[in-house]
Structures are given as C-alpha cells and as structure tokens.
C-alpha atoms as a PDB file:
ATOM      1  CA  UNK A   1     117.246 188.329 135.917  1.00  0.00           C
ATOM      2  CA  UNK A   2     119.331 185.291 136.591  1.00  0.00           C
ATOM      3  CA  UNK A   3     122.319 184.723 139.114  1.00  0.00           C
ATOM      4  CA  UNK A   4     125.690 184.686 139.311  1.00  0.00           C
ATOM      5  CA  UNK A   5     127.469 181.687 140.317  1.00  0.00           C
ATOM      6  CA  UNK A   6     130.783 181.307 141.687  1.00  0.00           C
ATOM      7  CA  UNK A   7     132.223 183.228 144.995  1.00  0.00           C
ATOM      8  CA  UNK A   8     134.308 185.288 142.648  1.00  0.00           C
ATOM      9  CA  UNK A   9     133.992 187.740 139.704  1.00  0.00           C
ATOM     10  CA  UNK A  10     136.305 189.317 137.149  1.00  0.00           C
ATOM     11  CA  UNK A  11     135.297 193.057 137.337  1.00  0.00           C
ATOM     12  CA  UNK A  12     136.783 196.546 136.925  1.00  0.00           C
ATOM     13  CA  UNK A  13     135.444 200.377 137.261  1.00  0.00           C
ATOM     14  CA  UNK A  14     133.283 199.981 134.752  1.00  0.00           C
ATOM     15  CA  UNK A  15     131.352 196.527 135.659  1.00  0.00           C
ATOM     16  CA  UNK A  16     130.880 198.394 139.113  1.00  0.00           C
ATOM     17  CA  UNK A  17     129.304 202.011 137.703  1.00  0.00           C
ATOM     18  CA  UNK A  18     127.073 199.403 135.960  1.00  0.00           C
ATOM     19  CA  UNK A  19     125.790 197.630 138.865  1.00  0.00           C
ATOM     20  CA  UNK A  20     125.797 201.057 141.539  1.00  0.00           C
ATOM     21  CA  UNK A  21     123.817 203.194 138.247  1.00  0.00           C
ATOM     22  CA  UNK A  22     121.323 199.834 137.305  1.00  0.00           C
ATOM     23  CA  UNK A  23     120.653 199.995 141.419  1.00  0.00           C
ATOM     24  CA  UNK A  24     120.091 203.994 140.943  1.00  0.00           C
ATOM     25  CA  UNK A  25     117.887 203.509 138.314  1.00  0.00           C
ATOM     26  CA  UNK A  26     115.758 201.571 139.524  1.00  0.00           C
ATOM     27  CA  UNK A  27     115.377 203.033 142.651  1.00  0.00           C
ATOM     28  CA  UNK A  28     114.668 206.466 141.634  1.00  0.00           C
ATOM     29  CA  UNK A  29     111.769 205.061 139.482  1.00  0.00           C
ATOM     30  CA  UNK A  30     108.743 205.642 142.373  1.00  0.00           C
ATOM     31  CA  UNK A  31     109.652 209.725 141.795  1.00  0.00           C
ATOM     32  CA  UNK A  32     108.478 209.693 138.125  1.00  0.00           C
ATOM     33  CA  UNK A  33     105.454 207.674 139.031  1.00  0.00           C
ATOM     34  CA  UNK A  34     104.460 209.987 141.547  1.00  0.00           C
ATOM     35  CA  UNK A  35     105.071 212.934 138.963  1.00  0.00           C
ATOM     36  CA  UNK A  36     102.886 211.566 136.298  1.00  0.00           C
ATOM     37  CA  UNK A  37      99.316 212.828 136.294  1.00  0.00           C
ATOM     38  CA  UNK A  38      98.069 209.346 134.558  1.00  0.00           C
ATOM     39  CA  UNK A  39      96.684 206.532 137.266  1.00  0.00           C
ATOM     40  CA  UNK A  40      99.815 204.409 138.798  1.00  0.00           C
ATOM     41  CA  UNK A  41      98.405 201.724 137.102  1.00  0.00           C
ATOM     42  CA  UNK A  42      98.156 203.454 133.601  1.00  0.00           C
ATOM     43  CA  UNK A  43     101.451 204.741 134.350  1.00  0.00           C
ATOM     44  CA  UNK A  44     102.840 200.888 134.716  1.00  0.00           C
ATOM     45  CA  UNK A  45     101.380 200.306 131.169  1.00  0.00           C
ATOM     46  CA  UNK A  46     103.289 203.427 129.731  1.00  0.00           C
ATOM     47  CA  UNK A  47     105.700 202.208 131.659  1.00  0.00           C
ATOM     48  CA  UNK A  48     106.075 198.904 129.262  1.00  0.00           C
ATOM     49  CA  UNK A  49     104.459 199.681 126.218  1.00  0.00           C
ATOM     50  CA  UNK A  50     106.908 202.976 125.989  1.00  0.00           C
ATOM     51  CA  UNK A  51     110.061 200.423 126.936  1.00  0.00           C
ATOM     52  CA  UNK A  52     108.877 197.769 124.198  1.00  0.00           C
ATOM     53  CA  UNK A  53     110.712 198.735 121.176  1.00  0.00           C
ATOM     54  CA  UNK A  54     114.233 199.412 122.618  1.00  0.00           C
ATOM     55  CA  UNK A  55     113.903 195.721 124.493  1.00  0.00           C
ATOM     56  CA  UNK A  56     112.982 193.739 121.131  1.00  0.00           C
ATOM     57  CA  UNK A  57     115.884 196.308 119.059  1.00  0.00           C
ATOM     58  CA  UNK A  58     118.610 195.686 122.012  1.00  0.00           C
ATOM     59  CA  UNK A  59     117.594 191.520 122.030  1.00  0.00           C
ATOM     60  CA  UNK A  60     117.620 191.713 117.849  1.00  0.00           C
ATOM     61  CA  UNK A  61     121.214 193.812 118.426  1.00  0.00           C
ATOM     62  CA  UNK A  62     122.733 190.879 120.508  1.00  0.00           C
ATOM     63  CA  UNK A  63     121.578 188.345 118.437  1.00  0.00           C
ATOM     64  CA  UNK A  64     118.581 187.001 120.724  1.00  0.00           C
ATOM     65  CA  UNK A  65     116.148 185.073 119.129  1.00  0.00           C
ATOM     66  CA  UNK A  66     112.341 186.473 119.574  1.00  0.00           C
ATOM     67  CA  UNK A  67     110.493 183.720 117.928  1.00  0.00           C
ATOM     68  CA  UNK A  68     110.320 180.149 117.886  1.00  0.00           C
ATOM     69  CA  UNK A  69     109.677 179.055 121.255  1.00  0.00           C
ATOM     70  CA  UNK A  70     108.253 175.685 122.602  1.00  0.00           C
ATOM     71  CA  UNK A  71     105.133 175.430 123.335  1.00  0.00           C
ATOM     72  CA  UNK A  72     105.512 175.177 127.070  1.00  0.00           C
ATOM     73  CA  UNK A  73     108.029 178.128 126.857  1.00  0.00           C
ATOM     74  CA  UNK A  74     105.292 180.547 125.425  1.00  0.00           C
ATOM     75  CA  UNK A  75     102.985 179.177 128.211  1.00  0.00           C
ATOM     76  CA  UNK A  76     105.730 180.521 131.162  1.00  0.00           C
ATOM     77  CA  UNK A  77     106.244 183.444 129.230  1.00  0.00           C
ATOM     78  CA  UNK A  78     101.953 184.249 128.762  1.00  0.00           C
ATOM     79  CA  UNK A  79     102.076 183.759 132.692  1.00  0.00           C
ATOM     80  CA  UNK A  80     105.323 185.267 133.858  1.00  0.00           C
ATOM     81  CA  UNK A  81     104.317 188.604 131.897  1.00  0.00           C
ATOM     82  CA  UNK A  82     100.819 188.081 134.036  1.00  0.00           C
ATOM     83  CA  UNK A  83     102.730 187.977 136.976  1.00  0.00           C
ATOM     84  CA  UNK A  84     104.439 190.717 135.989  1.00  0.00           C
ATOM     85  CA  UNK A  85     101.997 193.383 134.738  1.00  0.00           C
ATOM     86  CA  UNK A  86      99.938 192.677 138.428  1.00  0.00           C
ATOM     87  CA  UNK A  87     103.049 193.343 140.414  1.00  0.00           C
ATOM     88  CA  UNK A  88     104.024 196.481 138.565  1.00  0.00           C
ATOM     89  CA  UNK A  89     100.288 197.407 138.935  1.00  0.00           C
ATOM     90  CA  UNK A  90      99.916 197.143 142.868  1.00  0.00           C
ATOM     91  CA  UNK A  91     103.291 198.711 143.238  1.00  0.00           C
ATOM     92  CA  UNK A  92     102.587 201.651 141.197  1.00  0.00           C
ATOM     93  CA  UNK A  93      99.571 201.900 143.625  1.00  0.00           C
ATOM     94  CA  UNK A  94     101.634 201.481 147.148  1.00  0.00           C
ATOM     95  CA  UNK A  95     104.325 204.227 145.951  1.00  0.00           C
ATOM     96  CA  UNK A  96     101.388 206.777 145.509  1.00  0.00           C
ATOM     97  CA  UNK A  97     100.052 205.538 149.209  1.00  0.00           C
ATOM     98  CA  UNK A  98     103.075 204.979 151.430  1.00  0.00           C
ATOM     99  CA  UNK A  99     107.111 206.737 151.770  1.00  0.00           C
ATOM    100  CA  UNK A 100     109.821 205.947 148.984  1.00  0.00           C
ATOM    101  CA  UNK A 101     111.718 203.955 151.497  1.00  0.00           C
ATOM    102  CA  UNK A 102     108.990 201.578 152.565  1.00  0.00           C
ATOM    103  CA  UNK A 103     107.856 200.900 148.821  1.00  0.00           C
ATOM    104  CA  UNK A 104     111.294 200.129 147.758  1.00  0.00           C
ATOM    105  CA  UNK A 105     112.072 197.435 149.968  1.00  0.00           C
ATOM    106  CA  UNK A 106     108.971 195.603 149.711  1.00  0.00           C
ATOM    107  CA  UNK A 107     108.747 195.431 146.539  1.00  0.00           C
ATOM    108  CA  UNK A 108     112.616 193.765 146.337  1.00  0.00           C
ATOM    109  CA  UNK A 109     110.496 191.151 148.868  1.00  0.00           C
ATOM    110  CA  UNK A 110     110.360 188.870 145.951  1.00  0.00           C
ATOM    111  CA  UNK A 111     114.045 187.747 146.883  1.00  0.00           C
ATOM    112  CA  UNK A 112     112.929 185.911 150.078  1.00  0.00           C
ATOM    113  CA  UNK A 113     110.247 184.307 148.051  1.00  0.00           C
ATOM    114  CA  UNK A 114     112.618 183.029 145.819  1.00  0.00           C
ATOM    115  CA  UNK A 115     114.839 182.084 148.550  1.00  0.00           C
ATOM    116  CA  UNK A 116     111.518 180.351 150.400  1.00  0.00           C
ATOM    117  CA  UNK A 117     110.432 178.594 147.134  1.00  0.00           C
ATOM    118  CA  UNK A 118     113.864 177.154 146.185  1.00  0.00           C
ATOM    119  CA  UNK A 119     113.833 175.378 149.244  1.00  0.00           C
ATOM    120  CA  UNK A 120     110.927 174.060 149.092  1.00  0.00           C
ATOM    121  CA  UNK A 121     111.386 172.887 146.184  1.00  0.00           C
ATOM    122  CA  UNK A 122     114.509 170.809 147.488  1.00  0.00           C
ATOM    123  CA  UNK A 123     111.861 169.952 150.650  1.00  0.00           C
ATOM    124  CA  UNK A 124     114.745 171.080 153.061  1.00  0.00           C
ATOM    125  CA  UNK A 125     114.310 173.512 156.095  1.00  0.00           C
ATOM    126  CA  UNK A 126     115.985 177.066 156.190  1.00  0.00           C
ATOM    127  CA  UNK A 127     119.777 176.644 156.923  1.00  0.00           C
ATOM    128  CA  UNK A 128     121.583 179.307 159.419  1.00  0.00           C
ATOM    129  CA  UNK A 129     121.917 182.447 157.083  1.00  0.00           C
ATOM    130  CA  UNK A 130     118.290 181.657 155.613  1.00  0.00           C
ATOM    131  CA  UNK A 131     116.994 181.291 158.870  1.00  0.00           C
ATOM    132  CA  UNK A 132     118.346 184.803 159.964  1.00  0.00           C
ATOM    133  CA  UNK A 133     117.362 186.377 156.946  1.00  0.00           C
ATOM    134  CA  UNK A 134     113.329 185.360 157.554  1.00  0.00           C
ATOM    135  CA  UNK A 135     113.945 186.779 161.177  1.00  0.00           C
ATOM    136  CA  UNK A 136     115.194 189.950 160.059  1.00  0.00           C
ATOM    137  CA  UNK A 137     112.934 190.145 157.375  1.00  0.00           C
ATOM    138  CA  UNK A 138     109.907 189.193 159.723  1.00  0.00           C
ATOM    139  CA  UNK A 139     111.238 191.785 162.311  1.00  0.00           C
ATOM    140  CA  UNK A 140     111.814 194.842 160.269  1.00  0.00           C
ATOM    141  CA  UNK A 141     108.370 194.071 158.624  1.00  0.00           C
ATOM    142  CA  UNK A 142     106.693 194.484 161.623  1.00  0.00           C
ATOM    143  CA  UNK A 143     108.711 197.802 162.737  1.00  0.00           C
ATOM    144  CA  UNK A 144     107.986 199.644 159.157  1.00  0.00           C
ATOM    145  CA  UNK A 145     104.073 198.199 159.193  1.00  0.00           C
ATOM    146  CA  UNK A 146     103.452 199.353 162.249  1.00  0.00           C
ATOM    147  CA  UNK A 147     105.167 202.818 161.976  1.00  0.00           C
ATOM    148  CA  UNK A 148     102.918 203.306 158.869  1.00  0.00           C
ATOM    149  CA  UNK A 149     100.071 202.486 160.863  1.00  0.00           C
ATOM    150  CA  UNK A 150     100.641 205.353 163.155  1.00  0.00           C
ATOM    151  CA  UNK A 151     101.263 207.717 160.627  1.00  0.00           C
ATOM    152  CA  UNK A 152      97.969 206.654 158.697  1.00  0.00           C
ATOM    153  CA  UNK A 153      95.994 203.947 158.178  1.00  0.00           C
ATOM    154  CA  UNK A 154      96.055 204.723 154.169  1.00  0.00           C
ATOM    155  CA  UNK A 155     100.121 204.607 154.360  1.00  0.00           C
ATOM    156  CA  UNK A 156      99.828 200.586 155.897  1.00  0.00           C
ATOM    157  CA  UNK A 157      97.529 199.807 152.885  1.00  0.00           C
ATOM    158  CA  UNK A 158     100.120 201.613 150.612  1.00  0.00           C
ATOM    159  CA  UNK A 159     102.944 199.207 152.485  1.00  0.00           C
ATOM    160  CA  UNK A 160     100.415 195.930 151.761  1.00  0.00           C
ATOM    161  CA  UNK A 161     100.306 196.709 147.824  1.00  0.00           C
ATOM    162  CA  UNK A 162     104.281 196.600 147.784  1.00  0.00           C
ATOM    163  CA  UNK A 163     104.360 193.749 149.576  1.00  0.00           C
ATOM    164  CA  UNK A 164     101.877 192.144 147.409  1.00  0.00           C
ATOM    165  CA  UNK A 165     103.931 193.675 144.489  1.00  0.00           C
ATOM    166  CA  UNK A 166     106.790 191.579 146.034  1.00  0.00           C
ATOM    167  CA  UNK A 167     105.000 188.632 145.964  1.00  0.00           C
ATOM    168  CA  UNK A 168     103.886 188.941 142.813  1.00  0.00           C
ATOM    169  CA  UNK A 169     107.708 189.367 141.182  1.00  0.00           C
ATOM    170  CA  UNK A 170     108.674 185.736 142.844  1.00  0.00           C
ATOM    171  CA  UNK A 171     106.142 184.682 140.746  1.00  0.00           C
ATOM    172  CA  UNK A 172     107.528 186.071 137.428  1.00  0.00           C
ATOM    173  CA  UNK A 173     110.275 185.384 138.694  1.00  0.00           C
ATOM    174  CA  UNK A 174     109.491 181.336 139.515  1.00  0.00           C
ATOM    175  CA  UNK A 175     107.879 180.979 136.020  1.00  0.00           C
ATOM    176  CA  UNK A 176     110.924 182.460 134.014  1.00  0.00           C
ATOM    177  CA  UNK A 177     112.862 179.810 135.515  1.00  0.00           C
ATOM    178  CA  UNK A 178     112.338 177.424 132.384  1.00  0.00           C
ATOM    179  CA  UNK A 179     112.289 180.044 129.656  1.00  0.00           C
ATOM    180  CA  UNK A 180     115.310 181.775 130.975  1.00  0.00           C
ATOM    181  CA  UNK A 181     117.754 178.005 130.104  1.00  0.00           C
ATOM    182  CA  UNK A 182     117.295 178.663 126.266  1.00  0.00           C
ATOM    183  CA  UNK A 183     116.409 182.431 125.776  1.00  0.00           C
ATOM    184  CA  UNK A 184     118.571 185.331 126.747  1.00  0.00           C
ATOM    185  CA  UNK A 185     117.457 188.331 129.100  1.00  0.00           C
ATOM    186  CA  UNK A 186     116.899 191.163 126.528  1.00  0.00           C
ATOM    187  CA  UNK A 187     114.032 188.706 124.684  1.00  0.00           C
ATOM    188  CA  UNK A 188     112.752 187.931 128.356  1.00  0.00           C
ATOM    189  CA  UNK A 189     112.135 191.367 128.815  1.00  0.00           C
ATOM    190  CA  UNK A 190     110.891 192.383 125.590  1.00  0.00           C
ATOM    191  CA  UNK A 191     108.266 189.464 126.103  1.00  0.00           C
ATOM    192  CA  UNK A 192     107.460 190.062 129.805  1.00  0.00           C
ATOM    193  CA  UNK A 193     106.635 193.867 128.479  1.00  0.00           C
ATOM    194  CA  UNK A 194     105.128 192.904 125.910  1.00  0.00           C
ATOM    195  CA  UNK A 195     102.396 190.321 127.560  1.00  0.00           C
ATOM    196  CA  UNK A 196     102.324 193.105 130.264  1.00  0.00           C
ATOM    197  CA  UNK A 197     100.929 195.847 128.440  1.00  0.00           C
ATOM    198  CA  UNK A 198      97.158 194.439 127.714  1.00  0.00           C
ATOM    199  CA  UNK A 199      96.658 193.492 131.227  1.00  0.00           C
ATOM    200  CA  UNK A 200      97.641 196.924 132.709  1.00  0.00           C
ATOM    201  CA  UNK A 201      95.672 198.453 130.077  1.00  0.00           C
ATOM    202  CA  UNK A 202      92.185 196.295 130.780  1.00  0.00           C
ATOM    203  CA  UNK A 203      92.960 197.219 134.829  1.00  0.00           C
ATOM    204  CA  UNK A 204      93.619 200.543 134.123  1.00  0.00           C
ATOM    205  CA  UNK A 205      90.377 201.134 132.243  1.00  0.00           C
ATOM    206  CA  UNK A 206      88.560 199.039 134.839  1.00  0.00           C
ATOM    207  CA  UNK A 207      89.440 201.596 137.402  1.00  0.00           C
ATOM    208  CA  UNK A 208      88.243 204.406 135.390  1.00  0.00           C
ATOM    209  CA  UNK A 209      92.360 205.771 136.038  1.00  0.00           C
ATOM    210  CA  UNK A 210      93.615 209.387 134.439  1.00  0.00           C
ATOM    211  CA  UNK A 211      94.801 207.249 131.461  1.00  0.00           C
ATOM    212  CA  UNK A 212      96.133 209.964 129.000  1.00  0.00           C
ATOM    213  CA  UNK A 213      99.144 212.339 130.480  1.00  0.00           C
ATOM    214  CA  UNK A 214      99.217 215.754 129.975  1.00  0.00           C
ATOM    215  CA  UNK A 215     102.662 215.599 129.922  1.00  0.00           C
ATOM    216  CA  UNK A 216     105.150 212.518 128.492  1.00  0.00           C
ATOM    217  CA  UNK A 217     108.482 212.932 129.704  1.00  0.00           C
ATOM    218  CA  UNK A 218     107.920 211.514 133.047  1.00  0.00           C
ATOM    219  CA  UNK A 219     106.360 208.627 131.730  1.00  0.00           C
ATOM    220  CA  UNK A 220     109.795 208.559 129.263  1.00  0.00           C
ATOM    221  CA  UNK A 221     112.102 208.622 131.489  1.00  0.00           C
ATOM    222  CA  UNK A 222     110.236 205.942 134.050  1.00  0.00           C
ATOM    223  CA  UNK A 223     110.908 203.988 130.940  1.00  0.00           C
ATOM    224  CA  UNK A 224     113.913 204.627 130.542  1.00  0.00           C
ATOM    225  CA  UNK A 225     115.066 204.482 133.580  1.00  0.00           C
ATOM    226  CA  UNK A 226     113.272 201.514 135.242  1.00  0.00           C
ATOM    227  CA  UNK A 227     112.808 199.351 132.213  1.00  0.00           C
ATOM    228  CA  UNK A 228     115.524 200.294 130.039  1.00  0.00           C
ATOM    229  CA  UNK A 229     118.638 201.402 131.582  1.00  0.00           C
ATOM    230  CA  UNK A 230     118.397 199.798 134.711  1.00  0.00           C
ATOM    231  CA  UNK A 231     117.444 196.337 134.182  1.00  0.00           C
ATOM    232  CA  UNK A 232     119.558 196.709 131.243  1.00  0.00           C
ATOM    233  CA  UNK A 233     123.064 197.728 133.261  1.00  0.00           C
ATOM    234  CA  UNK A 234     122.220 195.047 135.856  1.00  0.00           C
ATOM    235  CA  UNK A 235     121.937 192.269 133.164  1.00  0.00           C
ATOM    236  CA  UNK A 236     125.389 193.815 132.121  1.00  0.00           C
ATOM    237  CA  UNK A 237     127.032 193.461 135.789  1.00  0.00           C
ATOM    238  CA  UNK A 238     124.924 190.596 136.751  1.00  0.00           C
ATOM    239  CA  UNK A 239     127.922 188.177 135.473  1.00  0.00           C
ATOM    240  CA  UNK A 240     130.688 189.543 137.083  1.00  0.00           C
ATOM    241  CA  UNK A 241     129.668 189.682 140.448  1.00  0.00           C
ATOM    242  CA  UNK A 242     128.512 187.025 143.089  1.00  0.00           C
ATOM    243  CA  UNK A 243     125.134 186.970 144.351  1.00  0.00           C
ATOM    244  CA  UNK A 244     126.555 188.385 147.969  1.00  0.00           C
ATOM    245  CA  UNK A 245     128.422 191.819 146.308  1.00  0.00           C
ATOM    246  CA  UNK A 246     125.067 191.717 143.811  1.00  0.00           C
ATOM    247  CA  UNK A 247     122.691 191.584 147.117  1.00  0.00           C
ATOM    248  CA  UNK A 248     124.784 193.961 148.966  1.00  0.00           C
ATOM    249  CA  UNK A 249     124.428 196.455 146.245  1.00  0.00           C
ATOM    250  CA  UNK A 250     120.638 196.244 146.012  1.00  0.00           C
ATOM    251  CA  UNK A 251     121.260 197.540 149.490  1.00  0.00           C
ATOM    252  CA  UNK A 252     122.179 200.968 147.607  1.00  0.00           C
ATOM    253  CA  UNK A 253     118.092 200.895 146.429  1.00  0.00           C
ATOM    254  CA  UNK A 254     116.322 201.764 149.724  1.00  0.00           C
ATOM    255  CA  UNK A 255     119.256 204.369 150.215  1.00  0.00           C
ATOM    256  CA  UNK A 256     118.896 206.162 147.165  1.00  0.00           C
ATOM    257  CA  UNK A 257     115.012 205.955 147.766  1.00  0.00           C
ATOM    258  CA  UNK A 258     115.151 207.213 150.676  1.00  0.00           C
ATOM    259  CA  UNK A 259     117.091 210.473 149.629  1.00  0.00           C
ATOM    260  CA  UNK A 260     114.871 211.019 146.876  1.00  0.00           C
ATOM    261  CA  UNK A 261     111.988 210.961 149.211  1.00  0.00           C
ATOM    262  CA  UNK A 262     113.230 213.198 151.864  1.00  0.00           C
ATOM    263  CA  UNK A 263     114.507 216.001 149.154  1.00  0.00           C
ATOM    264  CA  UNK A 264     111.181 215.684 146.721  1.00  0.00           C
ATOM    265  CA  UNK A 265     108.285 214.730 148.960  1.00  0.00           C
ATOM    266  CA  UNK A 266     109.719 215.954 152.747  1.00  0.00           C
ATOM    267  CA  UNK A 267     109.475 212.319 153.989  1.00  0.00           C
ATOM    268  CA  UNK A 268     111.054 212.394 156.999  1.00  0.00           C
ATOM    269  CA  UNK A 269     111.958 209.312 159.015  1.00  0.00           C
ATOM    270  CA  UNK A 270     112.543 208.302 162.554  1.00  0.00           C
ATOM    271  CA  UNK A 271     114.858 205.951 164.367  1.00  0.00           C
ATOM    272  CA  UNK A 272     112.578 203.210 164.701  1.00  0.00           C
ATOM    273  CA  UNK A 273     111.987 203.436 160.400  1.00  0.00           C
ATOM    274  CA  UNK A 274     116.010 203.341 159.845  1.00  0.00           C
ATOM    275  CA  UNK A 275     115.908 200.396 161.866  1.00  0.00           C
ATOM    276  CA  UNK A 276     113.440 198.526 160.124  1.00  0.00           C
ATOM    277  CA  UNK A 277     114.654 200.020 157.093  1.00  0.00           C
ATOM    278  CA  UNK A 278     118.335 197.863 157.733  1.00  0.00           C
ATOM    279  CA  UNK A 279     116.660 194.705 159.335  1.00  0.00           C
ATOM    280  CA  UNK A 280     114.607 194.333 155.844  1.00  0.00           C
ATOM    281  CA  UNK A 281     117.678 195.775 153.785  1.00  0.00           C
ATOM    282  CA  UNK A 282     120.151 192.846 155.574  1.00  0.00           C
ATOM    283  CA  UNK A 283     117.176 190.344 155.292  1.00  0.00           C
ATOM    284  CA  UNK A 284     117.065 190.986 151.446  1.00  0.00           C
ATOM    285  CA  UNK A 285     121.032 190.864 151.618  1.00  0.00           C
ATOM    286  CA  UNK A 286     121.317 187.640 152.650  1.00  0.00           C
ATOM    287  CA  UNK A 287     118.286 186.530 150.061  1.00  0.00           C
ATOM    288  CA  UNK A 288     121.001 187.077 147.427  1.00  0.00           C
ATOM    289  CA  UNK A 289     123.358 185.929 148.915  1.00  0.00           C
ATOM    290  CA  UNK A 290     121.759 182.410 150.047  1.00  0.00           C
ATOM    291  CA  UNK A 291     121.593 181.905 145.679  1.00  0.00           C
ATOM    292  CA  UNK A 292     125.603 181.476 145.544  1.00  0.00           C
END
C-alpha cells in the first residue's frame, strides 16, 4: 500500500472519513465471508475476480499504466499476487474457525514482518519502540492463543491460519517493494487480483469447496467492501497522514471487528482476550509507526 513519510500531514474532514471508513471496510469484511455459502477459499477468489474490473477501470481513470512492465517487474508482480491469493486463502479459512477479533489482528501481523524484514535488511538490531512492539506483540500472542485453546482446539488452528495469512501479506508486501517505484496502487491491485484469481481457483477445486453461491450479494459486497472501497479510501488517505496517525487508525479494525462479532455471531470476550486484544493492537501500532 505504500507509506507516508514525513511527521506531518495536510488533512481535513474528509481525508479523515476516508481513512476511519477504508479501516471499517476492511474490517467488517470476515462477516460477509462467514455469510457466503461458497468455501472461504472460493469465496477469496470471488472475492478478486468480482473486484477485477473496477481496479483495472479506476487505474485506466487515473491515468495508470497497465502494460509495459520490465521484465523483472512482471516477475514481483507473478509472485506478489502468489503471495497474495495464499494469504487471502488461509485467512478466509481462520475467520470461519476462530472469533472476528482474533482473525483481524493476525492477519494485520504482516506489519511486524515488514518492520522485522526492513531491518534486516539494514542488518541492524530492533531499536527501543521496535523492541517493545515484538514484546507486546509476542505477549498478546500468547494471551489470545492460549484463550483459543481453551475454548477449542479447532478455534487455535483457526488463530494459526491468520497468522499464517499475516505472514503471507509481508510477503506481497516485500515483493511489491520494486514494482510499487514506477507503477501506481490502482494497477498494483488490479494485477495482484488479477494473478490471484487462478491460484484460489486451482485450491479451491483441490479442496472439493461449495464453489458456486446460491446467493451473490455477499460475495458483492465482500468485494466491494474489502477490495474496492476499502483499499481504495486508504490509498486516498494514505498521503496525508503519517505512518503513526495511519497505525493508530488500523487500531479502529480489531474494534469494529469485534462489534460485528459480538452483535452477528454472540462472540463474547473476556478480560484476559481485551488484553491481548490491546497488547497485539499497540504492537501493530508501533509497526506503523516504526516506517516514519
């Protein structure tokens, strides 16, 4: 998605709707997957194919170039949309297997990956804030993990496929790092969705999913809403915030997730989840923030 870069932003009312209602979006997109009678993974490839022609009309609208592409460029896009169609895949999976809350934050895990990779790359240790954010990160892990455990064994294994979902976006993430210099984010997306598709289709079909839905609109609005409007609003805000007011946001995610699980699905949580819940949430914080 890119970063912002500077301390300070030039914003108004309507830069900040964009970032709180991309946040919303996104976060409320685990209810329509659990609503959909196609597999999670058949849903993911709905999910992009559906999304496909808005991304390539929006990235034709402002003027992005779709074609033309170095050779090595085409290479990190073939394996960033990879990347991509996995991680949607095993999250898709963990929402259907574990509570809103706990599938929302681990799947925005890829930030500390990113966070862990870029310093590595620089082959420096963690400073102060990076080295709280791991803790935190490592601690409210542990708390949500093992709460799932004593709820049910099949809610842990829902947690592992959003963290391996989280993994999986530092990835795409990583390899977009190239491409993203000389193309803009509407083509990025269009191409990520695009390379996407086939994979989640041959997985899909591999696990012998509920591939056809009897009904369309929640598949729709999942595109819509996750791959649309609120990817699309947070590439609008992205530039006029910093990466700490852009991290704290993403805070808003797990919230809204949260909410949406308690009213729709009864998901109730306990002290000991809220507090994991905020250790992971300030961990992921800080992620952002560390990218200033």
């Amino acid at each position: 998605m890119g970063n912002a870069t500077g301390a300070a932003r030039n914003w108004n009312a309507w830069h900040f709707a964009a970032l709180m209602g991309g946040n919303a979006a996104l976060a409320v997109g685990p209810w329509f997957v659990r609503l959909t009678d196609a597999g999670p993974v058949s849903a993911a490839f709905w999910r992009l194919l559906l999304a496909v022609p808005l991304l390539a009309g929006i990235a034709l609208a402002t003027r992005q170039t779709l074609t033309g592409y170095r050779p090595a460029v085409w290479w990190a896009i073939l394996g960033a949309g990879v990347f991509f169609a996995v991680d949607l895949g095993a999250w898709h999976v963990g929402i259907h297997y574990t509570r809103m809350g706990n599938a929302t934050l681990f799947g925005n895990a890829g930030s500390l990956v990113v966070m862990a990779w870029g310093m590595f790359a620089l082959r420096r240790w963690p400073r102060g804030v990076e080295w709280l954010a791991f803790g935190l990160a490592l601690m409210g892990a542990a708390i949500l993990l093992g709460r799932s455990l004593e709820i049910d064994r099949t809610t842990l294994i829902g947690d592992l496929f959003c963290v391996l979902a989280g993994l999986l976006y530092a990835g795409y993430i990583i390899l977009l790092q190239g491409p993203r210099a000389c193309l803009g984010n509407w083509a990025l997306l269009t191409w990520s969705s695009l390379v996407g598709a086939p994979v989640l289709l041959a997985i899909a079909l591999a696990l012998g999913e509920p591939f056809w839905p009897s009904q369309w609109w929640p598949l729709i609005t999942l595109a819509l809403a996750s791959q649309v409007i609120g990817q699309g609003l947070l590439i609008f805000a992205l530039r006029h915030f910093s990466s700490m007011v852009f991290g704290l946001a993403l805070l808003s995610q797990p919230a809204i997730a949260v909410t949406v699980g308690w009213l729709a699905f009864g998901e109730v949580l306990g002290w000991p989840d809220l507090l994991g819940m905020a250790l992971v949430a300030g961990a992921l914080a800080l992620a952002r923030s560390s990218q200033d």
